[in-house]
N, C-alpha and C. Protein backbone atom coordinates (compact mmCIF):
# COMPACT_ATOMS: atom_id res chain seq x y z
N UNK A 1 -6.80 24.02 94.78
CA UNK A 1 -8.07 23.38 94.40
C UNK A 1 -8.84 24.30 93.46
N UNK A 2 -9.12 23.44 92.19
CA UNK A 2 -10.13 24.68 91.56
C UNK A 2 -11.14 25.48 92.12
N UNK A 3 -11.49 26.98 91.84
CA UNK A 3 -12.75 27.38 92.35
C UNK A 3 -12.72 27.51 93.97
N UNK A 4 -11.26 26.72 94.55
CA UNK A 4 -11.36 27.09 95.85
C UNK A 4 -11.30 28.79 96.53
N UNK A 5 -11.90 29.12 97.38
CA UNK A 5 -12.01 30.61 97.75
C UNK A 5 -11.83 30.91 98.94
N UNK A 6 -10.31 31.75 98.90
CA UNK A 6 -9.25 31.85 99.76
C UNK A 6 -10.13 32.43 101.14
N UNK A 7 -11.10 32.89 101.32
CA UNK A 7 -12.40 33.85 102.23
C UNK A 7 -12.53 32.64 103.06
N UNK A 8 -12.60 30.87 102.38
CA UNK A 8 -13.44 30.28 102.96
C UNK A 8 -12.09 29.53 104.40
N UNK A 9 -10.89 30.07 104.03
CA UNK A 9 -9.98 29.40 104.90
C UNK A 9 -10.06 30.24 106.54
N UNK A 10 -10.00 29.25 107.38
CA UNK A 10 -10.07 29.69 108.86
C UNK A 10 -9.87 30.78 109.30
N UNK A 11 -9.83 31.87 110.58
CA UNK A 11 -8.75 32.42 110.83
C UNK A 11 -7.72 31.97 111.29
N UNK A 12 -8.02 30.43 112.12
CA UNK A 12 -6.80 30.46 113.05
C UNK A 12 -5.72 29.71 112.17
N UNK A 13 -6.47 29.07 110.89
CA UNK A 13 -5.79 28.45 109.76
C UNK A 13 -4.84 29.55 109.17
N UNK A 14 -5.34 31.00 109.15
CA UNK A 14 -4.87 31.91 108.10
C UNK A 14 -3.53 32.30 109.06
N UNK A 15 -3.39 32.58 110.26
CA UNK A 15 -2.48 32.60 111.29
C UNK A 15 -1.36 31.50 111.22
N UNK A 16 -2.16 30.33 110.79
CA UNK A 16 -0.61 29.33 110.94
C UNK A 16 -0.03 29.20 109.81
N UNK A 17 -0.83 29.08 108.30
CA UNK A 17 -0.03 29.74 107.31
C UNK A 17 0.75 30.73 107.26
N UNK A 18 0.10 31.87 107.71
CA UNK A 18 0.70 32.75 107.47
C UNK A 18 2.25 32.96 107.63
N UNK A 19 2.06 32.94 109.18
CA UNK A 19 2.98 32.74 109.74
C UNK A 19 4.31 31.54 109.68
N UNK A 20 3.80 30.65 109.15
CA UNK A 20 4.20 29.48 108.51
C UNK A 20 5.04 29.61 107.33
N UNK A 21 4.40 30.41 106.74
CA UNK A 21 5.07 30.79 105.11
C UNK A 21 6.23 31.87 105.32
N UNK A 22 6.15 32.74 106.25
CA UNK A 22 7.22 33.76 106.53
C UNK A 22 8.67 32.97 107.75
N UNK A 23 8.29 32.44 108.46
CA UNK A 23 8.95 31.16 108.99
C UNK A 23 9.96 30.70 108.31
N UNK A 24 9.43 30.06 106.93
CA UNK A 24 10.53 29.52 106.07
C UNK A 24 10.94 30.36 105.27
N UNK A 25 10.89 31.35 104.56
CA UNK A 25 11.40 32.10 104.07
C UNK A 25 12.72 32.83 105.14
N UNK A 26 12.06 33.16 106.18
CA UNK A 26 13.44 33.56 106.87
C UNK A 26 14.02 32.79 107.10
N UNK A 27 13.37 31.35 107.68
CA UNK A 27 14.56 30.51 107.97
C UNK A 27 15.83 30.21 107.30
N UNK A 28 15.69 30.70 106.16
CA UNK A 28 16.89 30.47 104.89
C UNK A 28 17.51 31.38 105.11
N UNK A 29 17.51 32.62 105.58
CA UNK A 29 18.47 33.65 105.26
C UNK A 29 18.69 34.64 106.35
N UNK A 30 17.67 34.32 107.09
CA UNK A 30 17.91 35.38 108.73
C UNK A 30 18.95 34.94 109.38
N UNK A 31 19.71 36.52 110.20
CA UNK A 31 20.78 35.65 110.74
C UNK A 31 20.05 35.26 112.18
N UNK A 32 20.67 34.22 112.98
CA UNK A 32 19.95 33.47 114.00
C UNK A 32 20.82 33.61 114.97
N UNK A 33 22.07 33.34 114.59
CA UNK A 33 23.22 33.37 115.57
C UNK A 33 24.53 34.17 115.07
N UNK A 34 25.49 34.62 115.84
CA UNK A 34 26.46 35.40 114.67
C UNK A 34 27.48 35.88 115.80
N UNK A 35 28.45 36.18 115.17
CA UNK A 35 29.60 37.15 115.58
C UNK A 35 30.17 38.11 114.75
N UNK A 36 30.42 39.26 115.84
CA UNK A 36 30.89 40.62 114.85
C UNK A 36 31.75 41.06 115.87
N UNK A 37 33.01 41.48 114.77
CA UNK A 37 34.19 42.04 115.60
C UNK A 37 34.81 43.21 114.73
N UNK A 38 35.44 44.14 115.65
CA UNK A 38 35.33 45.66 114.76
C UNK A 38 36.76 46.35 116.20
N UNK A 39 37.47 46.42 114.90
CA UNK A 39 38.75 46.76 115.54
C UNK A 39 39.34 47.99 114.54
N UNK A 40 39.27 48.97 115.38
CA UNK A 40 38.91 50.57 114.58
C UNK A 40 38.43 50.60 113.16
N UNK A 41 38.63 51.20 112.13
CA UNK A 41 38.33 51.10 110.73
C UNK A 41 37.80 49.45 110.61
N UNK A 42 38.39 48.40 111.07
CA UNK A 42 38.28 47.37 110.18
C UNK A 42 37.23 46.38 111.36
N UNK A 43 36.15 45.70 110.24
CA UNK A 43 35.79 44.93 111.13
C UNK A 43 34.87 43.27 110.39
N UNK A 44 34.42 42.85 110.82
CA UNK A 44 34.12 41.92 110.12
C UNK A 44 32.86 40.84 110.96
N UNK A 45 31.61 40.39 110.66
CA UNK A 45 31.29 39.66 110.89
C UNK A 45 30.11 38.54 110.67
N UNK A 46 29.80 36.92 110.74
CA UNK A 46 29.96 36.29 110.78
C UNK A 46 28.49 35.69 111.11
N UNK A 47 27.69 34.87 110.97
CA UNK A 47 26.28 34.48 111.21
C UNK A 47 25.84 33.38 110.83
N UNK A 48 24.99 32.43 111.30
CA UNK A 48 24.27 31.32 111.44
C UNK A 48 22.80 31.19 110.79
N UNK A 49 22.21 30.70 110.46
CA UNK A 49 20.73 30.72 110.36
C UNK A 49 20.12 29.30 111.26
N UNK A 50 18.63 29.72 111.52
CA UNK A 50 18.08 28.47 112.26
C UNK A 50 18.32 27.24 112.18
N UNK A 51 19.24 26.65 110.69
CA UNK A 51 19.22 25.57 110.35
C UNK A 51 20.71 24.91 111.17
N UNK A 52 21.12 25.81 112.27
CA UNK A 52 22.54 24.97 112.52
C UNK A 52 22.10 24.20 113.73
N UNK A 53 22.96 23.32 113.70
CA UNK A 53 22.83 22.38 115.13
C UNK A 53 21.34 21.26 114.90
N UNK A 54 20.89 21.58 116.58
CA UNK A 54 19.55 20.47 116.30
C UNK A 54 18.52 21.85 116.42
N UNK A 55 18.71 22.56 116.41
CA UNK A 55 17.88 24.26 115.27
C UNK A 55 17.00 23.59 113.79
N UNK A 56 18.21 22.53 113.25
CA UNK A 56 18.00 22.20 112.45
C UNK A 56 16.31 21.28 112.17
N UNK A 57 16.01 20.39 113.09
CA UNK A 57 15.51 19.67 113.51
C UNK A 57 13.77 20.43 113.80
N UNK A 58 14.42 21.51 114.75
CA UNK A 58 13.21 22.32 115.06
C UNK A 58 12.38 23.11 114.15
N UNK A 59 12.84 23.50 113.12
CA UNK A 59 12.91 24.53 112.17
C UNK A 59 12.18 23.20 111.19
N UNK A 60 12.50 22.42 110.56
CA UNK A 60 11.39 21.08 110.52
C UNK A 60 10.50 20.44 110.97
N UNK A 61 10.29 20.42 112.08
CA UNK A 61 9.28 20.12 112.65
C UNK A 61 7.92 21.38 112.44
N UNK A 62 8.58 22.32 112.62
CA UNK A 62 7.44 23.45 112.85
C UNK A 62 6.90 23.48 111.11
N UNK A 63 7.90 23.26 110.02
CA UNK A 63 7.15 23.64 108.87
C UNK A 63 6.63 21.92 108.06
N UNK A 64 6.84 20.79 108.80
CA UNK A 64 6.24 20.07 109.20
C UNK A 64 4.77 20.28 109.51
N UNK A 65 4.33 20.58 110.43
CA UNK A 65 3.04 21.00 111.08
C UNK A 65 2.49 21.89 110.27
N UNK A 66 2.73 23.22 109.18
CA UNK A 66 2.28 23.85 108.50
C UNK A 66 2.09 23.07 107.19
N UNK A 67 2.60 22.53 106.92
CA UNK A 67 2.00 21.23 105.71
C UNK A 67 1.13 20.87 105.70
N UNK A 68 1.29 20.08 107.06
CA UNK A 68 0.03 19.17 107.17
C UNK A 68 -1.60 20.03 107.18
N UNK A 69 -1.37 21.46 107.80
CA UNK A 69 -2.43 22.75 107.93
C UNK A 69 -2.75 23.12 106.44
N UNK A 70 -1.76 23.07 105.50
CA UNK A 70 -1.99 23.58 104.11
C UNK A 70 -2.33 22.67 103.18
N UNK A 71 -1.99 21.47 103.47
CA UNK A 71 -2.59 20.28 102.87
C UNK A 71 -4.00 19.77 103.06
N UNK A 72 -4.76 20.03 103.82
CA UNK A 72 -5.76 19.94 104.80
C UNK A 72 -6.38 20.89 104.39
N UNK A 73 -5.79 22.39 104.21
CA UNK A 73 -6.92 23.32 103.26
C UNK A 73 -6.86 23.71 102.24
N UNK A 74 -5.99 23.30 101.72
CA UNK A 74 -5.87 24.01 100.09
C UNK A 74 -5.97 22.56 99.29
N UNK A 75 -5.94 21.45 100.10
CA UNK A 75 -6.12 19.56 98.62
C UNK A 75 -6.93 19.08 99.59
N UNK A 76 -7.83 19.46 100.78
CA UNK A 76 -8.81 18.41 101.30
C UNK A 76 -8.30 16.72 101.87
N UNK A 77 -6.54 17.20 101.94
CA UNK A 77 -6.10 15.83 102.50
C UNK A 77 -6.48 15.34 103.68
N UNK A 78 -6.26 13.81 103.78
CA UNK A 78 -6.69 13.23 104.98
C UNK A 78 -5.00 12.47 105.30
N UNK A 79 -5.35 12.22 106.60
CA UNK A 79 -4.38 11.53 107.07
C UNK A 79 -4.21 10.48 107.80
N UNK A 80 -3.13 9.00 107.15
CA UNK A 80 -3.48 7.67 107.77
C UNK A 80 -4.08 7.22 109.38
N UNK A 81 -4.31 6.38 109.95
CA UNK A 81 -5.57 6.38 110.89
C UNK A 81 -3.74 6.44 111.88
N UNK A 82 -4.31 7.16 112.74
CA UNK A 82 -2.77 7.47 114.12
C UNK A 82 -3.85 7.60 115.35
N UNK A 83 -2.85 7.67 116.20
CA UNK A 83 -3.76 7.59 117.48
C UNK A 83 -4.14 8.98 118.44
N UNK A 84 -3.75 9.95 117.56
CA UNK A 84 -4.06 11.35 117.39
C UNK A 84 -4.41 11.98 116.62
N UNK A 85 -5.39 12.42 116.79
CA UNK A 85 -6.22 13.55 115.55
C UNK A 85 -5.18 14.83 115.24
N UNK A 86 -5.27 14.96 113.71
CA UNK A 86 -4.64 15.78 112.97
C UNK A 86 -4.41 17.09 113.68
N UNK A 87 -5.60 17.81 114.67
CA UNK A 87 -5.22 19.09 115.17
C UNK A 87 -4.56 18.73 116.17
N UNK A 88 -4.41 17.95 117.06
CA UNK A 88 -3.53 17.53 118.51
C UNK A 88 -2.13 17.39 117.77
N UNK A 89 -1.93 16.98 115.92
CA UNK A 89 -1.11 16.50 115.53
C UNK A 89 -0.16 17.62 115.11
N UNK A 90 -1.02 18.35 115.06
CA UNK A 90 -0.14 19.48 114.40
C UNK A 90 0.16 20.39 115.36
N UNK A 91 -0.60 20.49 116.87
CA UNK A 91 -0.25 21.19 117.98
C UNK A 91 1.26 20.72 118.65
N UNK A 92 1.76 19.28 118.53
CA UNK A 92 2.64 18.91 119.04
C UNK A 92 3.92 18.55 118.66
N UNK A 93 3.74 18.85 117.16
CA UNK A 93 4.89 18.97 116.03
C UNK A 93 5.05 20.53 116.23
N UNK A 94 4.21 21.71 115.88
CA UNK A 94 4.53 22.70 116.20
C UNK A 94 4.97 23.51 117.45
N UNK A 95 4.51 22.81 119.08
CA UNK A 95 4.90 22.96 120.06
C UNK A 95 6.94 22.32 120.49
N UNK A 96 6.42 21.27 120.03
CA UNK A 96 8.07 20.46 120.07
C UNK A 96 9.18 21.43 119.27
N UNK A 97 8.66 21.99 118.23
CA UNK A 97 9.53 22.43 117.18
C UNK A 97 9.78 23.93 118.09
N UNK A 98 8.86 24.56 118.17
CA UNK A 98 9.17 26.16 119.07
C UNK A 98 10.22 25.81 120.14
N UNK A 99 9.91 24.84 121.11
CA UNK A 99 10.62 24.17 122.17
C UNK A 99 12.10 23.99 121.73
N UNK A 100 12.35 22.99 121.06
CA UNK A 100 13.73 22.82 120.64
C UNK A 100 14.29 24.23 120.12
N UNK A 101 13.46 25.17 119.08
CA UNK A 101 14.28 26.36 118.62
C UNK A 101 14.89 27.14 119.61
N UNK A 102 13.72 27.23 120.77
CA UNK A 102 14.01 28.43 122.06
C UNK A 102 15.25 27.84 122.69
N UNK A 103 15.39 26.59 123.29
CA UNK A 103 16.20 26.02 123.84
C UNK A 103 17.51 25.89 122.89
N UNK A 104 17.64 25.89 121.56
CA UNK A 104 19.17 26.17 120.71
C UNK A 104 19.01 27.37 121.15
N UNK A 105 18.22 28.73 120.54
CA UNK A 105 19.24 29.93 120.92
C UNK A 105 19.46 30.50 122.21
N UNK A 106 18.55 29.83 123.29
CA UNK A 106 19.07 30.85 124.70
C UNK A 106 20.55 29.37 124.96
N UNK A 107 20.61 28.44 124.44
CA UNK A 107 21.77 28.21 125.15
C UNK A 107 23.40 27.93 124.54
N UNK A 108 22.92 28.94 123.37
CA UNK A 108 24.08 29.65 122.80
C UNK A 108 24.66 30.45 123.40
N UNK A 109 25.97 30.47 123.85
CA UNK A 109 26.80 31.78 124.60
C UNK A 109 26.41 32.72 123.91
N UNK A 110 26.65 34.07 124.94
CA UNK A 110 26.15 35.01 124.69
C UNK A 110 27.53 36.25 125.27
N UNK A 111 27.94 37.02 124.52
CA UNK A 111 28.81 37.70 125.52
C UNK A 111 29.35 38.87 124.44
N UNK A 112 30.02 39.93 124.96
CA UNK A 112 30.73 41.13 124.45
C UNK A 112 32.13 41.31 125.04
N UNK A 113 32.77 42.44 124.34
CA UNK A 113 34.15 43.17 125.01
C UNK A 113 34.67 43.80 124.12
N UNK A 114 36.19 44.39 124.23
CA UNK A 114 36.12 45.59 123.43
C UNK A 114 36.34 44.84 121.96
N UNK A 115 35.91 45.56 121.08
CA UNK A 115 35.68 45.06 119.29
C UNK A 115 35.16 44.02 119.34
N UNK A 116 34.20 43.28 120.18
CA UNK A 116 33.53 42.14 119.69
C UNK A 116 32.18 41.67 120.42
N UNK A 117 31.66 41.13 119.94
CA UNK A 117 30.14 40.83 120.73
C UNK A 117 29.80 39.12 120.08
N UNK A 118 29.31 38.66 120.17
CA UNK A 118 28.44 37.26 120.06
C UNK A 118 26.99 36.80 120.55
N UNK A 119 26.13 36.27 120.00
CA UNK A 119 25.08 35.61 120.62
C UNK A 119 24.04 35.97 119.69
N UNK A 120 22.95 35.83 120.11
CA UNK A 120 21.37 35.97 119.01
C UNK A 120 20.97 37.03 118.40
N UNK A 121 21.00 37.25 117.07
CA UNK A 121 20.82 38.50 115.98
C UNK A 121 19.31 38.40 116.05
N UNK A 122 18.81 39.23 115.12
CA UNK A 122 17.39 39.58 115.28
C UNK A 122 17.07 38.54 114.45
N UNK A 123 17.28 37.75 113.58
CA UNK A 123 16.50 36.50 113.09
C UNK A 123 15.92 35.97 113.95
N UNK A 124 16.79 35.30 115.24
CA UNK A 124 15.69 34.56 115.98
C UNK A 124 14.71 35.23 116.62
N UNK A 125 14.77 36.85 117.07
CA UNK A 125 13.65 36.93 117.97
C UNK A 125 12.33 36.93 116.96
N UNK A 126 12.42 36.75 115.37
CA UNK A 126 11.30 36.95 114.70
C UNK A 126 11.17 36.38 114.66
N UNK A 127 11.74 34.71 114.32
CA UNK A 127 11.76 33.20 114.24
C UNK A 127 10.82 33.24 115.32
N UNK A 128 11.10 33.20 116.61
CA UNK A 128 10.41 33.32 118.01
C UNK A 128 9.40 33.22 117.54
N UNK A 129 9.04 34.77 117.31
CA UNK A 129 7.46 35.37 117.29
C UNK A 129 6.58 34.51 116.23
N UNK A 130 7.13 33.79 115.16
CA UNK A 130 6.54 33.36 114.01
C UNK A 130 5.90 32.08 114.74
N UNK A 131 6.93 31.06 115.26
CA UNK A 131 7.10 29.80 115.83
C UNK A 131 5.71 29.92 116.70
N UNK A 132 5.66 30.84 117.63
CA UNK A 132 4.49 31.04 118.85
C UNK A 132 3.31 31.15 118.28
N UNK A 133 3.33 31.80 117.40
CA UNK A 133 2.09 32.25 116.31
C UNK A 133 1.55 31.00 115.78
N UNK A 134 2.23 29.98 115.10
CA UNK A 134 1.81 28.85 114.85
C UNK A 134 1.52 27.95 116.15
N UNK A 135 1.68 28.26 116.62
CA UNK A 135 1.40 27.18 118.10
C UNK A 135 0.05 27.64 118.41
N UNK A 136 0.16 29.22 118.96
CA UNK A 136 -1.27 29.70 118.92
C UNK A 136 -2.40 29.00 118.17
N UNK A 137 -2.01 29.33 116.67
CA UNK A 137 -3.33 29.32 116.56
C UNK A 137 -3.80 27.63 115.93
N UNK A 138 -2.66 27.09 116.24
CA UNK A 138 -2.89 25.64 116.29
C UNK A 138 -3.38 25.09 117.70
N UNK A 139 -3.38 25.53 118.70
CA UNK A 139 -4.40 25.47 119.96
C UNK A 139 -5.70 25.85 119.63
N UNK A 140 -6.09 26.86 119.02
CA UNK A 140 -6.85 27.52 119.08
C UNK A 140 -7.92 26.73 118.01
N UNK A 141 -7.06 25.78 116.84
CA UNK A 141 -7.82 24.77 116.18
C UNK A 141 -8.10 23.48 117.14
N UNK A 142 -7.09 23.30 117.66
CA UNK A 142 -7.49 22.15 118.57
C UNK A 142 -8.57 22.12 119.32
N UNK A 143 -8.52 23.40 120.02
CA UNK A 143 -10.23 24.01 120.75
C UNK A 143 -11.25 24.36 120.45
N UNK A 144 -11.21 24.63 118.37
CA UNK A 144 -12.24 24.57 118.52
C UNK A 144 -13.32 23.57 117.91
N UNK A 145 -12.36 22.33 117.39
CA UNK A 145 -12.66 21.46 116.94
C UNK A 145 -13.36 20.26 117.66
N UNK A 146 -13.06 20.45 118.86
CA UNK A 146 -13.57 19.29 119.66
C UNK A 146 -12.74 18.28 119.97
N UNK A 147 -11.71 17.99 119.25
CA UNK A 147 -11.10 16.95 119.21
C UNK A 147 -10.56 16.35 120.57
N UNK A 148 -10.59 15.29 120.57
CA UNK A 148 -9.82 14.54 121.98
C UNK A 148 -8.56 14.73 122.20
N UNK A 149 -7.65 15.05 123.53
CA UNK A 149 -6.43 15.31 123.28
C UNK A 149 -5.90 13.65 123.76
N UNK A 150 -6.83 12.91 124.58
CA UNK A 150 -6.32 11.78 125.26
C UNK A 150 -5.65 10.92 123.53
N UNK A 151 -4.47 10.12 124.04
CA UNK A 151 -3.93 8.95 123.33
C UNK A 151 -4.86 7.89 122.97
N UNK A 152 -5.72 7.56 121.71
CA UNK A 152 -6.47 6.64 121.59
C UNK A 152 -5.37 4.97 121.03
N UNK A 153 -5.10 4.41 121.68
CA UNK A 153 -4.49 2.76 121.62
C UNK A 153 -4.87 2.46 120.67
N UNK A 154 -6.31 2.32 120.31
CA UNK A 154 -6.80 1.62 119.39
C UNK A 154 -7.02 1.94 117.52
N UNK A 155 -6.64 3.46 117.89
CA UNK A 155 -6.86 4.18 116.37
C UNK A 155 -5.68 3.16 115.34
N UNK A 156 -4.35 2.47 115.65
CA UNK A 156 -3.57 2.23 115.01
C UNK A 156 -4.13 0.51 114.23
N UNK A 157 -5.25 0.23 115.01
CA UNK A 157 -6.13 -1.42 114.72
C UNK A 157 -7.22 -1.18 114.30
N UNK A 158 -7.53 -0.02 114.35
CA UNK A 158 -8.74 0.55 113.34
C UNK A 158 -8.87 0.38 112.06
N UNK A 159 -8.28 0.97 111.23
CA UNK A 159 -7.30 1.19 110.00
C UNK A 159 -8.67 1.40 109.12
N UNK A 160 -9.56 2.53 110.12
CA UNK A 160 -10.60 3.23 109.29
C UNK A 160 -11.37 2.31 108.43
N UNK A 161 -11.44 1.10 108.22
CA UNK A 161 -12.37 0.52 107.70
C UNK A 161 -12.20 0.16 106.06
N UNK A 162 -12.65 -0.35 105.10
CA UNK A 162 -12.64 -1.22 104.39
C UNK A 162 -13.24 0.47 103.24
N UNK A 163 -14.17 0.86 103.47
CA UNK A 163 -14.78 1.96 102.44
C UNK A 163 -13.52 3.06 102.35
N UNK A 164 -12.47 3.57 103.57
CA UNK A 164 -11.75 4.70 103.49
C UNK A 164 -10.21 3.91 103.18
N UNK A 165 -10.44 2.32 103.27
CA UNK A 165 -8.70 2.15 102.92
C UNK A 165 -7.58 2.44 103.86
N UNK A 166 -8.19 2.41 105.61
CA UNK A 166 -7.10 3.31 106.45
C UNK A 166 -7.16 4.17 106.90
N UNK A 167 -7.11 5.23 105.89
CA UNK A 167 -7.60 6.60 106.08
C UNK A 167 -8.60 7.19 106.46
N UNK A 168 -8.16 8.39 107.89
CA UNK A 168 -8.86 8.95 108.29
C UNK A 168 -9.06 10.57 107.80
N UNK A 169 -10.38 10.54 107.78
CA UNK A 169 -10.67 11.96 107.05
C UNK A 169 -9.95 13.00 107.91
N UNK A 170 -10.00 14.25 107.72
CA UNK A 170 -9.55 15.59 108.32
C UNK A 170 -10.67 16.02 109.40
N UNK A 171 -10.35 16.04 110.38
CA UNK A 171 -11.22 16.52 111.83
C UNK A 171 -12.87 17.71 111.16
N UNK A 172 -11.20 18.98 110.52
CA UNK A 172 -12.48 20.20 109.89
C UNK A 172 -12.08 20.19 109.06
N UNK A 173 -12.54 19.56 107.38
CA UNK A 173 -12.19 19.61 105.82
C UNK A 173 -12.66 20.87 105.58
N UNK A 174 -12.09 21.19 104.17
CA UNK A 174 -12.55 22.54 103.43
C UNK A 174 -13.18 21.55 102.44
N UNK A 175 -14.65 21.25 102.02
CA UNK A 175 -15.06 20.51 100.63
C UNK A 175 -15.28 21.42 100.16
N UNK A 176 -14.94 20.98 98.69
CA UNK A 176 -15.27 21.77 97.25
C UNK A 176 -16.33 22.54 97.03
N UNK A 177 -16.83 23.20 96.72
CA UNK A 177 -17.82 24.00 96.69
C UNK A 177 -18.80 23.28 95.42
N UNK A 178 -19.70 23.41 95.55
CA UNK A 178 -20.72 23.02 94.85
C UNK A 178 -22.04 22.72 95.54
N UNK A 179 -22.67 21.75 95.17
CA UNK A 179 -24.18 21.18 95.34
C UNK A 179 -23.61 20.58 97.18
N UNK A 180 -24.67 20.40 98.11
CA UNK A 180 -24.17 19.70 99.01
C UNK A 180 -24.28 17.88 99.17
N UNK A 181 -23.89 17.19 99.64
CA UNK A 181 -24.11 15.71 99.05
C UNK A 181 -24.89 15.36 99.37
N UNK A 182 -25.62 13.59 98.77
CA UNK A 182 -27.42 13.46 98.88
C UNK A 182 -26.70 12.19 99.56
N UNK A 183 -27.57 12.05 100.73
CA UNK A 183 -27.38 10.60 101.28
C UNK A 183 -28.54 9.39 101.13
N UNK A 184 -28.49 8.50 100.89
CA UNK A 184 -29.34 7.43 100.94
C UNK A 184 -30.47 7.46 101.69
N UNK A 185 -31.72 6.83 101.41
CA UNK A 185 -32.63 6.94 102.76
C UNK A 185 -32.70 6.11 103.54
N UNK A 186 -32.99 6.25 104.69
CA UNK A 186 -32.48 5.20 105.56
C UNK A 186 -33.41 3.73 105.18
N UNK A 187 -32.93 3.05 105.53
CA UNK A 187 -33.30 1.44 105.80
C UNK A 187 -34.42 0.98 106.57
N UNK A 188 -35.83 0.59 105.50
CA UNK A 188 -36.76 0.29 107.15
C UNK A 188 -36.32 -1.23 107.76
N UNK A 189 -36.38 -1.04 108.81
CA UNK A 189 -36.00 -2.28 109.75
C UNK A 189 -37.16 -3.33 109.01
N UNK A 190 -37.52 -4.66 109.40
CA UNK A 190 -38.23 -5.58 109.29
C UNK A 190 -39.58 -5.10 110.68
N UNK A 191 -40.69 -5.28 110.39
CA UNK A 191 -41.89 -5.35 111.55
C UNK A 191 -41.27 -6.25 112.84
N UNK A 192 -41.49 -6.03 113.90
CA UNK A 192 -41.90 -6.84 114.98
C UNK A 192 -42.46 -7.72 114.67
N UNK A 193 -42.26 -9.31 115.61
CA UNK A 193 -42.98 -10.57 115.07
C UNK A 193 -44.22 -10.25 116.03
N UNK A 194 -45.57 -10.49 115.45
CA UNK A 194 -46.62 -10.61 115.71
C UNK A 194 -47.50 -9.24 115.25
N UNK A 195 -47.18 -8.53 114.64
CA UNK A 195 -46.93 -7.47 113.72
C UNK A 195 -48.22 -7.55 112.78
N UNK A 196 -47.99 -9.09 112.33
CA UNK A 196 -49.38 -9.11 111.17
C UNK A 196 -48.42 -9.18 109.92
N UNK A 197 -47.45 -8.66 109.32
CA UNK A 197 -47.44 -8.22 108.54
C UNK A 197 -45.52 -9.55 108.49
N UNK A 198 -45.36 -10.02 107.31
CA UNK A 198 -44.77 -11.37 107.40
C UNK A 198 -43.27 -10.81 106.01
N UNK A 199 -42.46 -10.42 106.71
CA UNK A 199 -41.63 -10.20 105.84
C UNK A 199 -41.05 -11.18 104.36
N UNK A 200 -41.11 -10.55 103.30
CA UNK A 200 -40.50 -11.21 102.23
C UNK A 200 -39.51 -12.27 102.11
N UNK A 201 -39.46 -13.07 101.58
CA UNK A 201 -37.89 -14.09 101.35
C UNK A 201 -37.77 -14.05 100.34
């Protein structure tokens, strides 16, 4: 956003980016899973990244949820009317996604013997730490936003009204910097009848 000023983004926002942005970068190239075998002089081995299996799945979801966090502060997006507010939305895309990752690598075999070993390289335990980090501090938006965690039925028959087109604004927007906006003055009602005073036609 023009003129936007990186100072004015959250902390707990700056936490799920952050962390968000290093996430996918490793996700491409850390090893996650692997085998190495070493039989005197010679040895050789072999590695996975987050993206194998339904890893795959998880590892999307979580940078999923950082979108929607970076879209929200860096373009002021809103998102169609759902029956969950954007921070519950992004707590449970990023919770689901940690969930599924933890559950691929602890139930990858795991084992050693002589010249060989198998199971989780240090990619995932950073994957781990990244994944939690976004969960954090996507709770930590959820709490402090106010937002409802209950299932609203009705948000999907809403459809935000006729002025927004559907769309529901962002819980906590970043607006543009400038002047602040002027609202209308309010509306005087009509007098009470017996008032004296005989409204216009």
């Amino acid at each position: 956003m023009p003129g936007f000023d990186l100072k004015q983004i959250k902390r707990n926002d700056q936490v799920i980016l952050g962390a968000g942005i290093l996430f996918l970068l490793l996700s491409f190239f850390a090893p996650f899973y692997g085998v190495s075998v070493h039989a005197g002089a010679f040895g050789g081995s072999a590695s996975w990244t987050a993206w194998h299996s339904y890893g795959f799945l998880a590892v999307l979801l979580i940078i999923i949820a950082v979108a929607i966090v970076a879209a929200r502060v860096f373009a002021n997006a809103s998102l169609p009317a759902l029956p969950i507010g954007p921070n519950l939305l992004v707590v449970v895309l990023s919770g689901l996604g940690t969930l599924l990752l933890l559950l691929r690598g602890f139930t990858y075999k795991t084992g050693s013997g002589l010249g060989y070993s198998y199971g989780q390289k240090w990619g995932a335990w950073v994957l781990y730490i990244l994944a939690i980090a976004v969960v954090v501090g996507a709770v930590l938006n959820l709490m402090a936003s106010g937002e409802k965690v209950a299932w609203d039925q009705t948000a999907m028959n809403k459809g935000g009204g006729a002025a927004t087109g559907g769309v529901v604004p962002p819980a906590a927007p970043y607006p543009p910097q400038g002047a602040a906006p002027s609202y209308p003055p309010a509306t005087d009602y009509p007098p009470a009848a017996g008032s004296g005073d005989t409204p216009s036609v």
